[in-house]
Protein backbone atom coordinates (compact mmCIF):
# COMPACT_ATOMS: atom_id res chain seq x y z
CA UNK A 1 -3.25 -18.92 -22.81
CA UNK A 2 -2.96 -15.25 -21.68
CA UNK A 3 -1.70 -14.68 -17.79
CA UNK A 4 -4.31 -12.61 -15.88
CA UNK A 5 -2.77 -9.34 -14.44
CA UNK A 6 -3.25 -7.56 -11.38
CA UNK A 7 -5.41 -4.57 -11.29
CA UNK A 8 -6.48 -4.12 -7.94
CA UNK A 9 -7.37 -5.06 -4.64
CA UNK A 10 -10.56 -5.58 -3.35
CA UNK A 11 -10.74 -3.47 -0.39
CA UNK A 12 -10.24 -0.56 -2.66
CA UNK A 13 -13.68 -1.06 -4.32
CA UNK A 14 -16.42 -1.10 -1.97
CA UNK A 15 -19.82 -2.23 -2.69
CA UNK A 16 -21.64 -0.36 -5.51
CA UNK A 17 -19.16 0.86 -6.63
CA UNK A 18 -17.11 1.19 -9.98
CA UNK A 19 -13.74 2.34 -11.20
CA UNK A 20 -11.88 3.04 -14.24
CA UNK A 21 -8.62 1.10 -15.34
CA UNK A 22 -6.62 1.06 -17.90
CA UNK A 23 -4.65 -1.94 -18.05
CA UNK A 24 -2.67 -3.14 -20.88
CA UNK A 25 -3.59 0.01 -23.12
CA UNK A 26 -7.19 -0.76 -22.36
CA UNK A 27 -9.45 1.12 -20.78
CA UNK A 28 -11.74 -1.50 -18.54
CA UNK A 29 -14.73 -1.19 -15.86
CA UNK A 30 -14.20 -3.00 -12.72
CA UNK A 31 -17.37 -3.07 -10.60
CA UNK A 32 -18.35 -4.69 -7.07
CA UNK A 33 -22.16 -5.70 -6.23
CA UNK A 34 -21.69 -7.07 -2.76
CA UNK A 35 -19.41 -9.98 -3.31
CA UNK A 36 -19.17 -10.20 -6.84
CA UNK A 37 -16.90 -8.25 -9.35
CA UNK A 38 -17.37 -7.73 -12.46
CA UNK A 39 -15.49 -6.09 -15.45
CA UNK A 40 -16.02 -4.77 -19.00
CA UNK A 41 -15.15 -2.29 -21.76
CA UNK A 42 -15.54 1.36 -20.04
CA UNK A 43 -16.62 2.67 -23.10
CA UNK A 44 -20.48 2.63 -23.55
CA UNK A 45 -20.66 0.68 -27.44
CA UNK A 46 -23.94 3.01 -27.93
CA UNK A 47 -21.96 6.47 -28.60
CA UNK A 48 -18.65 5.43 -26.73
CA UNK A 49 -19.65 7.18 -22.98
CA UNK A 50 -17.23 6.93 -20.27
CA UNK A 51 -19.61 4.17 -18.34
CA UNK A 52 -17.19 5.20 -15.13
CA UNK A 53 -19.47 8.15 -15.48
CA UNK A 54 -22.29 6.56 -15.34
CA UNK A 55 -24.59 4.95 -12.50
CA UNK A 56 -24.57 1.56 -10.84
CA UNK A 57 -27.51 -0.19 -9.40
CA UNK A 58 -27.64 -3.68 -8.79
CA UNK A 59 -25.68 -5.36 -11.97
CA UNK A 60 -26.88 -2.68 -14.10
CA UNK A 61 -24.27 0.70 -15.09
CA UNK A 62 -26.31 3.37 -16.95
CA UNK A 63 -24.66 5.38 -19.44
CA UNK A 64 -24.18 8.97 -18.54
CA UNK A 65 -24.42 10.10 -22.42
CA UNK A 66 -27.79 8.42 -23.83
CA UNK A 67 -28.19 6.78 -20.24
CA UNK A 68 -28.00 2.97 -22.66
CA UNK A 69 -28.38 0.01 -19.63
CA UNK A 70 -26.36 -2.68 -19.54
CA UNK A 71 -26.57 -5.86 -17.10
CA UNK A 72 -22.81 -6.64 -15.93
CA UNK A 73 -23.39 -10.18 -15.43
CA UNK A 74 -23.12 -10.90 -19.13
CA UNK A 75 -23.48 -7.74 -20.80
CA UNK A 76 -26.63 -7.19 -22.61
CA UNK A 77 -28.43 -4.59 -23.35
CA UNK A 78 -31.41 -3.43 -21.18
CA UNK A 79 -32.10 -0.45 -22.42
CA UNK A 80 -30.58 1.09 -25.45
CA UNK A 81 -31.54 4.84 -24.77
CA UNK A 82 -34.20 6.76 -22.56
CA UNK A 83 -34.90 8.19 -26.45
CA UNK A 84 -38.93 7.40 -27.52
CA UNK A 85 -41.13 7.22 -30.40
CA UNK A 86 -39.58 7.75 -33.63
CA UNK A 87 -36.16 9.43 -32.33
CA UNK A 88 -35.23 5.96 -30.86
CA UNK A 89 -36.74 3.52 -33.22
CA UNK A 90 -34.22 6.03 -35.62
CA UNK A 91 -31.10 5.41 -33.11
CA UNK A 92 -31.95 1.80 -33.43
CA UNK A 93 -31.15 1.74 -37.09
CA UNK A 94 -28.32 4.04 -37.05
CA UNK A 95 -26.87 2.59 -34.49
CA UNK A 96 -28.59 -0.83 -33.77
CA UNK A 97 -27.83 -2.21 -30.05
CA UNK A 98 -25.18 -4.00 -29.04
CA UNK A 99 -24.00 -5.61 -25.99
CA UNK A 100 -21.73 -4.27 -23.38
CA UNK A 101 -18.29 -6.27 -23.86
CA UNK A 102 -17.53 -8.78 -20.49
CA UNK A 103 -14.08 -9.47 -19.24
CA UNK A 104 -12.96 -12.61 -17.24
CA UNK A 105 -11.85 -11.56 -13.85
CA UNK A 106 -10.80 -13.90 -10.91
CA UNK A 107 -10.52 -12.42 -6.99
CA UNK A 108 -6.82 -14.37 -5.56
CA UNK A 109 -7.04 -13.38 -1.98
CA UNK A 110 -7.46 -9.70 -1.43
CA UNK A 111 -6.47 -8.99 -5.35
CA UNK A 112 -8.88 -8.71 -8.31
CA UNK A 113 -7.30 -10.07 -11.40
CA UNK A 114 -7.74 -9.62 -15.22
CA UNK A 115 -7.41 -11.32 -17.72
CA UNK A 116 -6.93 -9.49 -21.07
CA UNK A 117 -8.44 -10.50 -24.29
CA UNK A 118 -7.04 -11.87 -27.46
């Protein structure tokens, strides 16, 4: 079983917010939404946008290159692009959706920890 690692602390993230991290080689997501922390891949798996980027409201970070939605709390897809009509139904099959990779996190005291995947 892999040892979660020590990224941050939680006053340093306040609410609504997000932050880049690279931990381990890998660049994550950490966001808060008010008591709650959540963390994924920071790279949008639409056309690889830095999600850090991107917007936050509620549980869901928008893209800031195709503005693709994803809800934190277990990664799927809400919206794949703003794109309409035939242009997106296009994206969709050159690039079909998939959702937003999740990674376990635990809060010990004030520190948010991570635990990388195999």
């Amino acid at each position: 079983m892999t040892d979660f690692i020590g990224i941050l602390r939680t006053d340093e993230l306040k609410n609504g917010t997000m932050k880049k991290i690279d931990v381990a080689g890998h660049k994550i997501l950490v966001a808060r939404v008010g008591e709650r922390y959540y963390a994924t891949d920071n790279s949008c798996p639409h056309m690889g946008g830095d999600l850090s980027k991107g917007t936050l409201k509620g549980t869901i970070v928008t893209c800031p290159r195709h503005h693709a939605q994803f809800d934190l709390t277990d990664g799927h897809v809400v919206r794949w692009t703003d794109w309409s009509g035939l242009k997106l139904k296009l994206a969709k099959i050159v690039k079909p959706p998939r959702p937003l990779k999740i990674h376990e996190i635990t809060i010990d005291g004030d520190k948010i920890l991570y635990r990388p995947s195999k």
